[in-house]
N, C-alpha and C. Protein backbone atom coordinates (compact mmCIF):
# COMPACT_ATOMS: atom_id res chain seq x y z
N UNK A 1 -63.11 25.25 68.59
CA UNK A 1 -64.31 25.86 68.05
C UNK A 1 -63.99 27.26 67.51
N UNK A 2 -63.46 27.84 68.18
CA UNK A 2 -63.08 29.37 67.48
C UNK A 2 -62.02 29.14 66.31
N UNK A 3 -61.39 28.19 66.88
CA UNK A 3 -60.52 27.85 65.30
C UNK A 3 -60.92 28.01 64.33
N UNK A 4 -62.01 27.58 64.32
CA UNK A 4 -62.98 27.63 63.08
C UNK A 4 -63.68 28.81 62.79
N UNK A 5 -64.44 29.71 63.77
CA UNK A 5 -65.15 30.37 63.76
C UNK A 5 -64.79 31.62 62.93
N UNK A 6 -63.36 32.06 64.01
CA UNK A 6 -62.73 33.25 63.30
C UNK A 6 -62.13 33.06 62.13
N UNK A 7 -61.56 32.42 61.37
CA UNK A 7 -60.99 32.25 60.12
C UNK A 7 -62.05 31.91 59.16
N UNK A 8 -63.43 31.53 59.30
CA UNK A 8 -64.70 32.04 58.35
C UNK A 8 -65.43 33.08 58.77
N UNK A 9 -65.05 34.06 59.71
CA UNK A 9 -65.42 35.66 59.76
C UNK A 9 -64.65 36.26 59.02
N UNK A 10 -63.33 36.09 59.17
CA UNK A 10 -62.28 37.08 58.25
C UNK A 10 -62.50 36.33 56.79
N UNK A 11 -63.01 35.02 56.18
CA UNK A 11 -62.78 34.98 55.26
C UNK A 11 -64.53 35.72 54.27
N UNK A 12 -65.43 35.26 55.15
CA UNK A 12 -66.53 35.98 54.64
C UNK A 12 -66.72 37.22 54.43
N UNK A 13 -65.76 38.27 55.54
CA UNK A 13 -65.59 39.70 55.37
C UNK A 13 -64.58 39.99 53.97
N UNK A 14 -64.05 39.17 54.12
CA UNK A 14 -62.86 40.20 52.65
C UNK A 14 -63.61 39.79 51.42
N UNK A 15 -64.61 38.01 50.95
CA UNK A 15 -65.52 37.75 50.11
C UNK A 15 -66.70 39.09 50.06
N UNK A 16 -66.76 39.52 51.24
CA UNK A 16 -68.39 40.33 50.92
C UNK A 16 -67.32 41.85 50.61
N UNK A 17 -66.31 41.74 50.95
CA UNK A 17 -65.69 43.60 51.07
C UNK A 17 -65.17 43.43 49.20
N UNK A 18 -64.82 42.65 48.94
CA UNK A 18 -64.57 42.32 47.03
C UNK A 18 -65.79 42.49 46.36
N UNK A 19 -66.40 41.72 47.13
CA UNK A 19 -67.84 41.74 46.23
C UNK A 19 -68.64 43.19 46.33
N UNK A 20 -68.50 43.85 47.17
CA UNK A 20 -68.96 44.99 47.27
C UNK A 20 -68.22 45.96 47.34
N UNK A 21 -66.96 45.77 46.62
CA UNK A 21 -66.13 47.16 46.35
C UNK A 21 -65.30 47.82 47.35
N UNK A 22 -65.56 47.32 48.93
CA UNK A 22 -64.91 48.19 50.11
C UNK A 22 -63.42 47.41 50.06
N UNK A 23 -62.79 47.02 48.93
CA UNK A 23 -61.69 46.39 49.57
C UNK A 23 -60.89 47.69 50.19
N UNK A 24 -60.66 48.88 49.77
CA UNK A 24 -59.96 50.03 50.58
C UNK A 24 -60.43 50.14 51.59
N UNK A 25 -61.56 50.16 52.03
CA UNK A 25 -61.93 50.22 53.47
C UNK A 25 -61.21 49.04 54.74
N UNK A 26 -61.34 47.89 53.93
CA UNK A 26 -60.81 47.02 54.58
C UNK A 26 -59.25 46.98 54.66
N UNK A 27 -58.86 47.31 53.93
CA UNK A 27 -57.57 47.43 53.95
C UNK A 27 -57.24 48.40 54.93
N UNK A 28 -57.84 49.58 54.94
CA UNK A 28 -57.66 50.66 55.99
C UNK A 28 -58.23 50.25 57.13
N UNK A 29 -58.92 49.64 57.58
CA UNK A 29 -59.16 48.97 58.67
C UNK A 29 -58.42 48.00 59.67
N UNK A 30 -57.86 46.90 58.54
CA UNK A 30 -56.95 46.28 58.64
C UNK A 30 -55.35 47.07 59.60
N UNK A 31 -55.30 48.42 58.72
CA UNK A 31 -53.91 48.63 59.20
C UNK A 31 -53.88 49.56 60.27
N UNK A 32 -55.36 50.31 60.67
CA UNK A 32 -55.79 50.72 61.59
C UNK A 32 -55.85 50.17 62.92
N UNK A 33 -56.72 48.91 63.08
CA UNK A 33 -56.42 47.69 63.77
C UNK A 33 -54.90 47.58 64.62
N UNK A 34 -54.04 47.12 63.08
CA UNK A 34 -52.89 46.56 63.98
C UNK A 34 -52.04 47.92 64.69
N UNK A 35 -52.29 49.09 64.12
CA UNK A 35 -51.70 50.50 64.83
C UNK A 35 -52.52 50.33 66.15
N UNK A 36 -53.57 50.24 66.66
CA UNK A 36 -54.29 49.76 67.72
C UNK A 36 -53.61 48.98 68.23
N UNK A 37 -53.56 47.83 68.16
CA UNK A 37 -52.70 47.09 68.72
C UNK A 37 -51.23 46.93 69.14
N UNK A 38 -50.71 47.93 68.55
CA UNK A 38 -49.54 47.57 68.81
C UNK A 38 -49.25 48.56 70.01
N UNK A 39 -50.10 49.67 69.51
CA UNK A 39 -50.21 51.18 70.88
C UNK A 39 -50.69 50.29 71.65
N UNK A 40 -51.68 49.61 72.21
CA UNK A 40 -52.15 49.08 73.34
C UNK A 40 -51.25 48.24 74.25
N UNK A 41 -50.31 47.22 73.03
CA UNK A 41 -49.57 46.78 74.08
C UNK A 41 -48.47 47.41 74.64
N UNK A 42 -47.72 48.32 73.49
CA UNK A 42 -46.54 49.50 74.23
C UNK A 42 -47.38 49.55 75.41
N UNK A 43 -49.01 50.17 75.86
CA UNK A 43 -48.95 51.11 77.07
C UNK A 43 -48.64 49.89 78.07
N UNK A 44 -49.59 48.26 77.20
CA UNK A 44 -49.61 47.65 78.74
C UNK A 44 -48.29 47.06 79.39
N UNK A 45 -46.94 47.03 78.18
CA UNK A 45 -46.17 46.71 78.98
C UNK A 45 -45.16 47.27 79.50
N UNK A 46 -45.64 48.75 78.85
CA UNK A 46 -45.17 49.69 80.15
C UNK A 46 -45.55 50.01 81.57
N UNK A 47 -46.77 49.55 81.40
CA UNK A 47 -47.37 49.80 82.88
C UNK A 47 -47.44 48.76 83.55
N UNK A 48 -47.01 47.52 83.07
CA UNK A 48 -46.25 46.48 83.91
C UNK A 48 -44.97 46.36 83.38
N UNK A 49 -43.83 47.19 83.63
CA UNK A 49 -43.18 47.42 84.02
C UNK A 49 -42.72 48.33 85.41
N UNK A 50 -43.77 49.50 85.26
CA UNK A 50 -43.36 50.22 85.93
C UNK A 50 -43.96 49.35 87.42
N UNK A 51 -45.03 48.96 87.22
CA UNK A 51 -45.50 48.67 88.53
C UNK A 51 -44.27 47.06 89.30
N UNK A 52 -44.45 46.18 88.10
CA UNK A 52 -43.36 45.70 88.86
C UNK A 52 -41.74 46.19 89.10
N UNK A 53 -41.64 47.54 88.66
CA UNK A 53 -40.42 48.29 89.61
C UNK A 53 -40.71 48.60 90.77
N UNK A 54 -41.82 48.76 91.06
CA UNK A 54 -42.51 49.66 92.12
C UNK A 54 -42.74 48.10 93.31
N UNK A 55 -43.15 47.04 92.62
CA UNK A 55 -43.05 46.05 93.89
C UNK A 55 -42.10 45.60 94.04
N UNK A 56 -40.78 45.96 93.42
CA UNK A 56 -39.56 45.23 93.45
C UNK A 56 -39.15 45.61 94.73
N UNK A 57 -39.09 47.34 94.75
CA UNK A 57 -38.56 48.59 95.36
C UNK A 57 -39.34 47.68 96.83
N UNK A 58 -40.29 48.16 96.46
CA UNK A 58 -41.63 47.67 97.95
C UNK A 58 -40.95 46.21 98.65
N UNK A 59 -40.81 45.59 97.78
CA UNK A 59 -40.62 44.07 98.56
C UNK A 59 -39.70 44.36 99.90
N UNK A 60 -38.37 45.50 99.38
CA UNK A 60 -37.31 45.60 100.47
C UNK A 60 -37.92 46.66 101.29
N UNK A 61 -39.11 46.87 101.69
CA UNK A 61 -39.28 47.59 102.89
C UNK A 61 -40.56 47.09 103.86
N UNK A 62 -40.59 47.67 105.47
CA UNK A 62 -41.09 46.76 106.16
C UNK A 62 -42.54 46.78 106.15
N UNK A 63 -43.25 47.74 104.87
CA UNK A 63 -44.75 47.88 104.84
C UNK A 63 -44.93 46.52 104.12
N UNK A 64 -44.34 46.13 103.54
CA UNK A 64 -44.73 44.74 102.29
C UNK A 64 -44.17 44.02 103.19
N UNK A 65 -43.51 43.83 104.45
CA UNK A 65 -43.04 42.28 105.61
C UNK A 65 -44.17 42.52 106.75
N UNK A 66 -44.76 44.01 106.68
CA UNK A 66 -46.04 43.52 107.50
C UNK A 66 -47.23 43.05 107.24
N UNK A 67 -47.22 43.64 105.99
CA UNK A 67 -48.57 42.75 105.27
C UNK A 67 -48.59 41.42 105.07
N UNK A 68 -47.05 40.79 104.61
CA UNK A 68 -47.05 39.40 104.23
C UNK A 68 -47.35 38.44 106.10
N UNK A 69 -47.04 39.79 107.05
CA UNK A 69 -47.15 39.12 108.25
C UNK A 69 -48.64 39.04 108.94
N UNK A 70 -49.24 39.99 108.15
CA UNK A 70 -50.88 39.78 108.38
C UNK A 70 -51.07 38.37 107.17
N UNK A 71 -50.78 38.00 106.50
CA UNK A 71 -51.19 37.39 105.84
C UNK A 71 -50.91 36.21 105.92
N UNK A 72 -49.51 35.97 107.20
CA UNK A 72 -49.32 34.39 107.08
C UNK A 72 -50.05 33.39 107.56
N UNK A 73 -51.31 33.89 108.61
CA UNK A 73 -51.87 32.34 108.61
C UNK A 73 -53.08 32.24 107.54
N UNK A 74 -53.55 33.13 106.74
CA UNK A 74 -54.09 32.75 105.39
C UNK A 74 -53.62 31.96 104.39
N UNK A 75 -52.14 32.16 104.24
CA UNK A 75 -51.25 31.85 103.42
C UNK A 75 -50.54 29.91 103.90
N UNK A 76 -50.60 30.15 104.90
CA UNK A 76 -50.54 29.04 105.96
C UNK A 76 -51.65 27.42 105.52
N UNK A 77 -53.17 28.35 105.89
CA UNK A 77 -54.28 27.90 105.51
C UNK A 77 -54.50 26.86 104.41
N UNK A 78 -54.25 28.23 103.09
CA UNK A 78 -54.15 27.64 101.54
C UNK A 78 -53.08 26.83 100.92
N UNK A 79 -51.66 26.91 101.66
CA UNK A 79 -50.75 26.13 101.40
C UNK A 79 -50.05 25.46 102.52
N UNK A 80 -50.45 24.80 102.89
CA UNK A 80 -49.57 24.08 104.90
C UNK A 80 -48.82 23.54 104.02
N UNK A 81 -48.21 23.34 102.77
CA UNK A 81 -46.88 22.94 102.66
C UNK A 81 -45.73 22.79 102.68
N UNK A 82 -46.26 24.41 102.55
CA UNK A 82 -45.30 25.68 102.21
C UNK A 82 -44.38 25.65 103.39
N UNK A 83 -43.05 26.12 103.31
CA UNK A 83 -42.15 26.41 104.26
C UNK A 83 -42.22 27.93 104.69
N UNK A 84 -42.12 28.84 105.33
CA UNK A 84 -42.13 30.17 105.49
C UNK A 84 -40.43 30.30 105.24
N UNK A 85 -39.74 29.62 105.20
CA UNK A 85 -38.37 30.34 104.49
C UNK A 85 -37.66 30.21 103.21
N UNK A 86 -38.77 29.18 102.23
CA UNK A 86 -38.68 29.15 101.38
C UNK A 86 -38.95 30.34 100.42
N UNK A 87 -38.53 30.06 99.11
CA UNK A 87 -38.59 31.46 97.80
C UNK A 87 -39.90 31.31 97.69
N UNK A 88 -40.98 30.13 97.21
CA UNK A 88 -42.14 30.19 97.08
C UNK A 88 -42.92 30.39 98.04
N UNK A 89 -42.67 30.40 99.56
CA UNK A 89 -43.86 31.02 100.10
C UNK A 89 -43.33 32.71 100.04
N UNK A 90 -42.09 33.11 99.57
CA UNK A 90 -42.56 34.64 99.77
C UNK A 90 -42.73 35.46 98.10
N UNK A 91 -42.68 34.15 97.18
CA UNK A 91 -43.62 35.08 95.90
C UNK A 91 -45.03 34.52 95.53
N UNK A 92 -45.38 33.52 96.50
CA UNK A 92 -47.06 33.69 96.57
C UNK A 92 -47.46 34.98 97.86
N UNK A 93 -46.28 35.11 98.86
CA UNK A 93 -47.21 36.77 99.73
C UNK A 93 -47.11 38.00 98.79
N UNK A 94 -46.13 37.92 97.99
CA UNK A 94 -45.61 39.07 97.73
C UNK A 94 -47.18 39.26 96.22
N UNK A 95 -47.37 37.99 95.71
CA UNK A 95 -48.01 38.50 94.94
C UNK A 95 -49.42 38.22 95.37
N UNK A 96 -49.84 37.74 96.73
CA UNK A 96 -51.28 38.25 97.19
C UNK A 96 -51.41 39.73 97.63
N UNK A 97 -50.09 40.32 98.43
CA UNK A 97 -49.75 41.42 98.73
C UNK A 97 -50.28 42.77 97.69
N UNK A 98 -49.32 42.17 96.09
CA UNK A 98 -49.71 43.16 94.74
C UNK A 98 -51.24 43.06 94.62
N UNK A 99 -51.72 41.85 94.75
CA UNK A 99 -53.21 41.93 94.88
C UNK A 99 -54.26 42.57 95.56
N UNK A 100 -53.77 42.64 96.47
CA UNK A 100 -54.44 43.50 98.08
C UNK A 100 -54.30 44.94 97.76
N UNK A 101 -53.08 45.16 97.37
CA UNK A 101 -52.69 46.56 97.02
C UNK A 101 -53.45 47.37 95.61
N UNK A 102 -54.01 46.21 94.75
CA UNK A 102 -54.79 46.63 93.34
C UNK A 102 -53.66 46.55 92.54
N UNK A 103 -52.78 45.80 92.33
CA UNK A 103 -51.36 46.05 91.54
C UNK A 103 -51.77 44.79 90.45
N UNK A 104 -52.53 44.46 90.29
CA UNK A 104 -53.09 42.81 89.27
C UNK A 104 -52.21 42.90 87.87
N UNK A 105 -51.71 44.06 87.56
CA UNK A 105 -50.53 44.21 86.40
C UNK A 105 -49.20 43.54 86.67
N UNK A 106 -48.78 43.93 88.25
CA UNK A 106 -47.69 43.79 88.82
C UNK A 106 -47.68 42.21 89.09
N UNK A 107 -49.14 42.15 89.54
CA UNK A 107 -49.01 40.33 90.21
C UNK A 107 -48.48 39.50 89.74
N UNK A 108 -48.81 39.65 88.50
CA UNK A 108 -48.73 38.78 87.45
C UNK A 108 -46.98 37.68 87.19
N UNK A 109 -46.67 38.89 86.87
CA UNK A 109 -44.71 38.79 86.92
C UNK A 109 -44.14 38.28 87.49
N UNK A 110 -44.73 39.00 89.12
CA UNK A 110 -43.70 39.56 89.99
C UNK A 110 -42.86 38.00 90.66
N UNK A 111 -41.40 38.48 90.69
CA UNK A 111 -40.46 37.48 91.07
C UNK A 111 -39.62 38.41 92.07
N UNK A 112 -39.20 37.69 93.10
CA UNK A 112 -38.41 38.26 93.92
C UNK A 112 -36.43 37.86 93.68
C-alpha cells in the first residue's frame, strides 16, 4: 500500500512544484532533506557504537553477571529451552540487561 502511496506524493509534488514555478524550492528542499539525513544517521550510528562499546566493556564485569543473575529465572520462564551455558542464553541476558539499563541503541547489536 505505501508502495503506491509515496511514489504518487512525490510525483504530484514535483507536477504541482512545475506547474507553479517552485521547482528551486524543491530542489532545495530535496538537497536539504538528504543533508538531514545523512547528519541523522552519522549521529545514530555513532551513538550505537559507542554504547555498544560500553556493553562490550560491561559484559566483562560482575555488575552485568549480577543482573543476568537476577534475571535468570525470568529468562528461564520465557525460554526453558535455553541452556544457561550456552552463547544464546547469555546474548538474550545481556541484551534484556541493555534494556533494563535504557541502552535500546545498544540492545539492538549487541553480540558477545
Amino acid at each position: 500500500m505505501l508502495n503506491t502511496i509515496w511514489p504518487i506524493f512525490i510525483i504530484v509534488s514535483v507536477i504541482f512544484a512545475i506547474l507553479s514555478g517552485n521547482i528551486g524550492n524543491l530542489n532545495s528542499a530535496i538537497l536539504e532533506s538528504t543533508s538531514t539525513a545523512v547528519n541523522l544517521c552519522i549521529t545514530l550510528i555513532g551513538t550505537m557504537c559507542l554504547w555498544s562499546g560500553i556493553m562490550k566493556i560491561a559484559s566483562n564485569t560482575s555488575v552485568i553477571r549480577n543482573l543476568t543473575c537476577i534475571l535468570n529465572p525470568l529468562i528461564h520462564f520465557l525460554f526453558p529451552k535455553l541452556k544457561k551455558d550456552s552463547k544464546v542464553y547469555q546474548e538474550v541476558s545481556m541484551n534484556m540487561v541493555a534494556n533494563i539499563l535504557g541502552l535500546g541503541n545498544a540492545a539492538t547489536p549487541l553480540r558477545n
